[in-house]
Protein backbone atom coordinates (compact mmCIF):
# COMPACT_ATOMS: atom_id res chain seq x y z
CA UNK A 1 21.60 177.66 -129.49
CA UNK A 2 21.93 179.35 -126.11
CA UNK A 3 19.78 180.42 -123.16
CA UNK A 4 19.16 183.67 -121.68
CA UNK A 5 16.32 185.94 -121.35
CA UNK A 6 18.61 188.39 -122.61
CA UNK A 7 18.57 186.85 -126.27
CA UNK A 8 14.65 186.49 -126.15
CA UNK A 9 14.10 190.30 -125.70
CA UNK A 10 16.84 191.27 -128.45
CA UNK A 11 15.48 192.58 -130.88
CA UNK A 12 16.44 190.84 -134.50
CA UNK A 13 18.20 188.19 -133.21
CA UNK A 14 18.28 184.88 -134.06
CA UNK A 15 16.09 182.19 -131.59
CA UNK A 16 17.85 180.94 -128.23
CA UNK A 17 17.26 177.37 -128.29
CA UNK A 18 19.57 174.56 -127.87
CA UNK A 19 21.14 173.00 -130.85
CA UNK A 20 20.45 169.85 -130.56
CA UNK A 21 16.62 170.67 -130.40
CA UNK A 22 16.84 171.57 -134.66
CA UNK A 23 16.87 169.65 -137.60
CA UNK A 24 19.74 167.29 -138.76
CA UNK A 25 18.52 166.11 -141.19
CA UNK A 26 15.50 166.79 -143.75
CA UNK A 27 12.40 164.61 -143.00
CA UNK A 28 11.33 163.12 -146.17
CA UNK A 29 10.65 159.69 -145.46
CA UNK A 30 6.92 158.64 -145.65
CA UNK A 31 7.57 157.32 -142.15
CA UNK A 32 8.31 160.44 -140.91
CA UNK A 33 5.43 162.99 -138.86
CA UNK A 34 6.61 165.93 -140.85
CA UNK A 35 6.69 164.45 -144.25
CA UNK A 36 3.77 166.43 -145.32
CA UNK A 37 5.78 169.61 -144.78
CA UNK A 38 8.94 168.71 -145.83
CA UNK A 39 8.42 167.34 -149.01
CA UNK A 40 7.12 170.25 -150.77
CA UNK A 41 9.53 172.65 -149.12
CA UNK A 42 12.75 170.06 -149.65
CA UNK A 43 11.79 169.91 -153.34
CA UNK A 44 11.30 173.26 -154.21
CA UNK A 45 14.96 174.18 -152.48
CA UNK A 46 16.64 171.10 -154.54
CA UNK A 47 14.89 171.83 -158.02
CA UNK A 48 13.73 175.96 -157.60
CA UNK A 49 16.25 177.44 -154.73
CA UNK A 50 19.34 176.05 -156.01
CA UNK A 51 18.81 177.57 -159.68
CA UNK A 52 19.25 181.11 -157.56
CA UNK A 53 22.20 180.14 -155.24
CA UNK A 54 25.65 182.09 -156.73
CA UNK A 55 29.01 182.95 -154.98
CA UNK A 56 29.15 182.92 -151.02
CA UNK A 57 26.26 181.75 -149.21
CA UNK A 58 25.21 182.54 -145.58
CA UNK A 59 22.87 180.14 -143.68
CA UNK A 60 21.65 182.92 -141.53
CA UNK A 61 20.05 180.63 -138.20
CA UNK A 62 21.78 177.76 -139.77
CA UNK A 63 21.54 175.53 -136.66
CA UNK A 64 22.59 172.23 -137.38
CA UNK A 65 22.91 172.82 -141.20
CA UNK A 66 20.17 169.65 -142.96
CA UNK A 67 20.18 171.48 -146.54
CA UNK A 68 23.99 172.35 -146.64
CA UNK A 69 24.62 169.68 -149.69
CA UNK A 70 22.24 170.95 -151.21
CA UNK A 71 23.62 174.13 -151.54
CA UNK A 72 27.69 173.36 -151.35
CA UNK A 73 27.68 173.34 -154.63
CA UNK A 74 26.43 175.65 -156.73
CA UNK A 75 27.69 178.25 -153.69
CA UNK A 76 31.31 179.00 -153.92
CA UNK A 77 31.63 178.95 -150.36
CA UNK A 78 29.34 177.90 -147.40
CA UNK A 79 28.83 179.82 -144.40
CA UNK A 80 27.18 179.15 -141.56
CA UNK A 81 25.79 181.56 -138.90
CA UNK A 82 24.14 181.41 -135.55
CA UNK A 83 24.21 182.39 -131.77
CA UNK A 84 26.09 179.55 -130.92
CA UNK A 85 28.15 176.34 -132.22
CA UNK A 86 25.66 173.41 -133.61
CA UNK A 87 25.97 170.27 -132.28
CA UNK A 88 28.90 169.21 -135.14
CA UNK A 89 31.13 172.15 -134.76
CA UNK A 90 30.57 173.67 -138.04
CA UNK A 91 29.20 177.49 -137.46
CA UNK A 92 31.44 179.80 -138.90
CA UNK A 93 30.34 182.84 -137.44
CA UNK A 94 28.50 183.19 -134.19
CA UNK A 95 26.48 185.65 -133.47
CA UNK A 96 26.01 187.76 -130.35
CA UNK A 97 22.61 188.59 -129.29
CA UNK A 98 21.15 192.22 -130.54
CA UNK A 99 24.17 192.93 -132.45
CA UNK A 100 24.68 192.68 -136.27
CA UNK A 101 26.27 190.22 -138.07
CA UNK A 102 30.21 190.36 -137.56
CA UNK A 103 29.90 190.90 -141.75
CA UNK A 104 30.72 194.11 -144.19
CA UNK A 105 28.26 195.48 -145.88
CA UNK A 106 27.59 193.75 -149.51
CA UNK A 107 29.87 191.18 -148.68
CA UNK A 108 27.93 188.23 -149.35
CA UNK A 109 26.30 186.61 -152.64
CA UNK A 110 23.18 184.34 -151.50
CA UNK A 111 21.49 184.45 -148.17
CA UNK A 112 19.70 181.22 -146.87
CA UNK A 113 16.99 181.20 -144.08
CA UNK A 114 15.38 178.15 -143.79
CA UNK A 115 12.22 178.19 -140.72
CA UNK A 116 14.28 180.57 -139.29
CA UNK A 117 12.12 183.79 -139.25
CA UNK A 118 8.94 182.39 -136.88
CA UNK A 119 11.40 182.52 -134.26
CA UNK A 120 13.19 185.60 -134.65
CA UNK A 121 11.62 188.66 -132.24
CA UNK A 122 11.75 191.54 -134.54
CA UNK A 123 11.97 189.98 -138.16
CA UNK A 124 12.11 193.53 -139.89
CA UNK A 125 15.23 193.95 -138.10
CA UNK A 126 16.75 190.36 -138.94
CA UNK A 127 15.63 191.26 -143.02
CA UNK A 128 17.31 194.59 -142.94
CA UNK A 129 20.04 192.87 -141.48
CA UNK A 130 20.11 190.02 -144.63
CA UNK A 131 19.94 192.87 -146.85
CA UNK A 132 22.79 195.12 -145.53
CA UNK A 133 24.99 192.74 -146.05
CA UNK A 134 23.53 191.34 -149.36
CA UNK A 135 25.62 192.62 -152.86
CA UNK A 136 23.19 194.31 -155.28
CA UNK A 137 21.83 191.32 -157.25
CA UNK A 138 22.13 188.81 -154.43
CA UNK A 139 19.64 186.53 -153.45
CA UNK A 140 17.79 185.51 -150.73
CA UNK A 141 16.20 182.39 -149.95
CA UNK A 142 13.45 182.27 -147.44
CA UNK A 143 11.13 179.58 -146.24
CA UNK A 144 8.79 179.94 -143.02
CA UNK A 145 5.48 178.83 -142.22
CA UNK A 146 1.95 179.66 -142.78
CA UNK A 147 0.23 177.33 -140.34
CA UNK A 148 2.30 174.67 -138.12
CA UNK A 149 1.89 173.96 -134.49
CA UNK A 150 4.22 175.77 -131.34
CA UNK A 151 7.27 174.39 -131.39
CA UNK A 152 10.95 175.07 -130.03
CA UNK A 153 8.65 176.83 -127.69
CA UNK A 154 8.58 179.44 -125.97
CA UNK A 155 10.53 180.53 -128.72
CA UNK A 156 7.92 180.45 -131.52
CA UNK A 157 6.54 184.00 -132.27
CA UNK A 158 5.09 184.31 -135.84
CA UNK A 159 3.07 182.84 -138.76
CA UNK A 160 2.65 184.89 -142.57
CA UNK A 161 0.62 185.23 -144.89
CA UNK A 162 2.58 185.62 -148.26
CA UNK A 163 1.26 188.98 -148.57
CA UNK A 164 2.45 189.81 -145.19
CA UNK A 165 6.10 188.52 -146.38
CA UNK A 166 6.19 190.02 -149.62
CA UNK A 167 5.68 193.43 -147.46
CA UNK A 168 8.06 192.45 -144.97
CA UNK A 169 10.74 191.87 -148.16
CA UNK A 170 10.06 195.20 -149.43
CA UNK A 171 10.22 197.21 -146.29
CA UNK A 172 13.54 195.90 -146.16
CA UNK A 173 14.89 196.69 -149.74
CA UNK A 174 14.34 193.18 -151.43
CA UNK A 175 12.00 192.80 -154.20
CA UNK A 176 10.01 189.37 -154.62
CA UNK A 177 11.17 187.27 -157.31
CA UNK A 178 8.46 184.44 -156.30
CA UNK A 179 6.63 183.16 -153.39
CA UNK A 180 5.48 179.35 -153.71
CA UNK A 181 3.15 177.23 -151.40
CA UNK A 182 4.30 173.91 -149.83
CA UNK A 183 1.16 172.31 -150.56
CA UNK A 184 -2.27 173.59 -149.89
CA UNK A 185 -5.19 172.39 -147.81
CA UNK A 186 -5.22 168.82 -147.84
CA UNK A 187 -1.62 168.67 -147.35
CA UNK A 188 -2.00 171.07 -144.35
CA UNK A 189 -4.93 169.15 -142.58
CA UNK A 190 -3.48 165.91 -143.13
CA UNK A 191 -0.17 167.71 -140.99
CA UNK A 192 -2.44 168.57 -138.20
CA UNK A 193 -4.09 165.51 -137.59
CA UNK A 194 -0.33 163.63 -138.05
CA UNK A 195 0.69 166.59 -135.08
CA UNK A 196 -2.20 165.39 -133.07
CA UNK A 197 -1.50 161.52 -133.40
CA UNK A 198 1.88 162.24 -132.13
CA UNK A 199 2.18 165.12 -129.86
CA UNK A 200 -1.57 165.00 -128.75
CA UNK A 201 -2.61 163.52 -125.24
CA UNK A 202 -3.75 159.47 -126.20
CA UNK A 203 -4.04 156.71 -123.48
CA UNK A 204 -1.40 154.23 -124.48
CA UNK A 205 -1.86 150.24 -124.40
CA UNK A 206 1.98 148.82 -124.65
CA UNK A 207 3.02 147.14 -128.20
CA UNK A 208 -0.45 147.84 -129.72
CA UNK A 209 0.07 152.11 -129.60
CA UNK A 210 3.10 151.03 -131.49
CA UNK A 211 2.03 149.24 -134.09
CA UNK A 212 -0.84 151.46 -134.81
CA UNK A 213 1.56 154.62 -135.24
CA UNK A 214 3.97 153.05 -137.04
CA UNK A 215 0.71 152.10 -139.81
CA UNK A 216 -0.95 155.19 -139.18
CA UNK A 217 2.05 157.85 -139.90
CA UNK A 218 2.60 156.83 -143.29
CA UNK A 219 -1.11 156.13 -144.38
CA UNK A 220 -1.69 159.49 -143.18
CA UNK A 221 0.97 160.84 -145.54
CA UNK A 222 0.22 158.31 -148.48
CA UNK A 223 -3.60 159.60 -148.19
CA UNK A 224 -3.31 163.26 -147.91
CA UNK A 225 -0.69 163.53 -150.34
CA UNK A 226 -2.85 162.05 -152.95
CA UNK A 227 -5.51 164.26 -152.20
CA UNK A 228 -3.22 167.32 -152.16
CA UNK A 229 -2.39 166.59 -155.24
CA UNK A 230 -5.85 165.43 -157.12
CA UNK A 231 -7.53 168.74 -155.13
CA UNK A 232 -5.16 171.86 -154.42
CA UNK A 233 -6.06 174.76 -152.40
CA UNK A 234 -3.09 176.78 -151.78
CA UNK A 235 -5.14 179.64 -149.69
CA UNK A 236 -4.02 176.80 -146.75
CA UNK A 237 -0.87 175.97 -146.74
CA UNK A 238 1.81 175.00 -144.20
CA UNK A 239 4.95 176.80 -145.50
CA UNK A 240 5.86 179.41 -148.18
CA UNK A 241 9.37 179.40 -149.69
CA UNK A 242 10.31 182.90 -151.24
CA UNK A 243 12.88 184.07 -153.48
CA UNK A 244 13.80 188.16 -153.35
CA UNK A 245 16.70 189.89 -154.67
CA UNK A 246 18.50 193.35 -153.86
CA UNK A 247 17.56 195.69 -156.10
């Protein structure tokens, strides 16, 4: 995405950052320092999402598009929107700062927003904007976070609860179908401390720092995986994943 103080005061928009700062790829791999966040949310959009998906789909923030085979099929046809070209060439439809989608009104079947709306500056605006152009009966699929750390800063503005998202959903003319929970406390603590190992200030001691974080990341996940699972507490999670339809 692009630059410009311009697109961080817009209203609605979708977050200025640079393209190549957002996902490629989904980061499942028990090796990986998101794992514990990804998991949940990759599975529910592979075995709960999909079952929704029908007709044309719009990947509304798309960025660098990581869940697009998921999705191409069941959708009839893919599109992908943003404020500027990903890194592969493969946004359809860019979209200029503080001005509405470049779409008719009820012109599209399925809506996907995937961590898009923490960085969006007005997200009423950017949900009355999925459901103008939304058919009656279409779907949208949202996931955004509870509880994560900054990041694409200083383009991070927002956390939810998922009663502050169901209102959010019906302010804008889309009733709640479900709202899930990627996970609950252990699964969210065991993310934090994984964010601290990595991103935290550490001395380092050459080779050894290695080692440890290369045994470390993936005990981490192993460990509070488990105990996510044996113990749930969903009042802490790290992401909720919502479906809502047009009425």
């Amino acid at each position: 995405m692009t630059d410009g103080d311009s697109q961080q005061k817009a209203p609605g928009t979708l977050p200025p950052v640079s393209s190549r700062d957002r996902r490629s790829k989904p980061s499942v791999g028990l090796r990986s320092s998101d794992y514990l966040s990804m998991r949940p949310l990759m599975d529910w959009l592979a075995e709960v999402a999909t079952r929704h998906v029908h007709g044309m789909l719009l990947d509304y923030g798309c960025g660098n598009q990581p869940y697009r085979p998921l999705f191409e099929p069941p959708a009839t046809k893919y599109l992908g929107a943003d404020v500027a070209q990903n890194a592969t060439g493969t946004v359809e439809i860019i979209v200029r700062p503080g001005e509405p989608l470049p779409l008719e009104a009820e012109s599209i079947d399925t809506v996907l927003s995937t961590q898009v709306l923490e960085h969006v500056t007005d997200p009423p605006a950017y949900l009355r904007e999925v459901s103008r152009i939304l058919r009656r009966g279409g779907v949208l699929i949202l996931t955004c976070p509870a509880s994560y750390m900054l990041h694409e800063e200083p383009n991070d503005y927002f956390r939810f609860t998922k009663y502050g998202l169901a209102s959010l959903l019906s302010q804008a003319g889309l009733e709640v179908v479900e709202i899930d929970e990627a996970g609950g406390a252990w699964r969210l603590m065991g993310q934090i401390f994984i964010n601290h190992l990595v991103f935290g200030r550490r001395r380092t001691v050459p080779v050894l720092t290695g080692i440890f974080m290369r045994i470390a990341v993936p005990a981490c996940n192993i460990i509070f995986g488990t105990l996510d699972r044996l113990n749930r507490n969903e009042k802490d999670t790290v992401n909720y994943m919502a479906i809502a339809r047009k009425a």
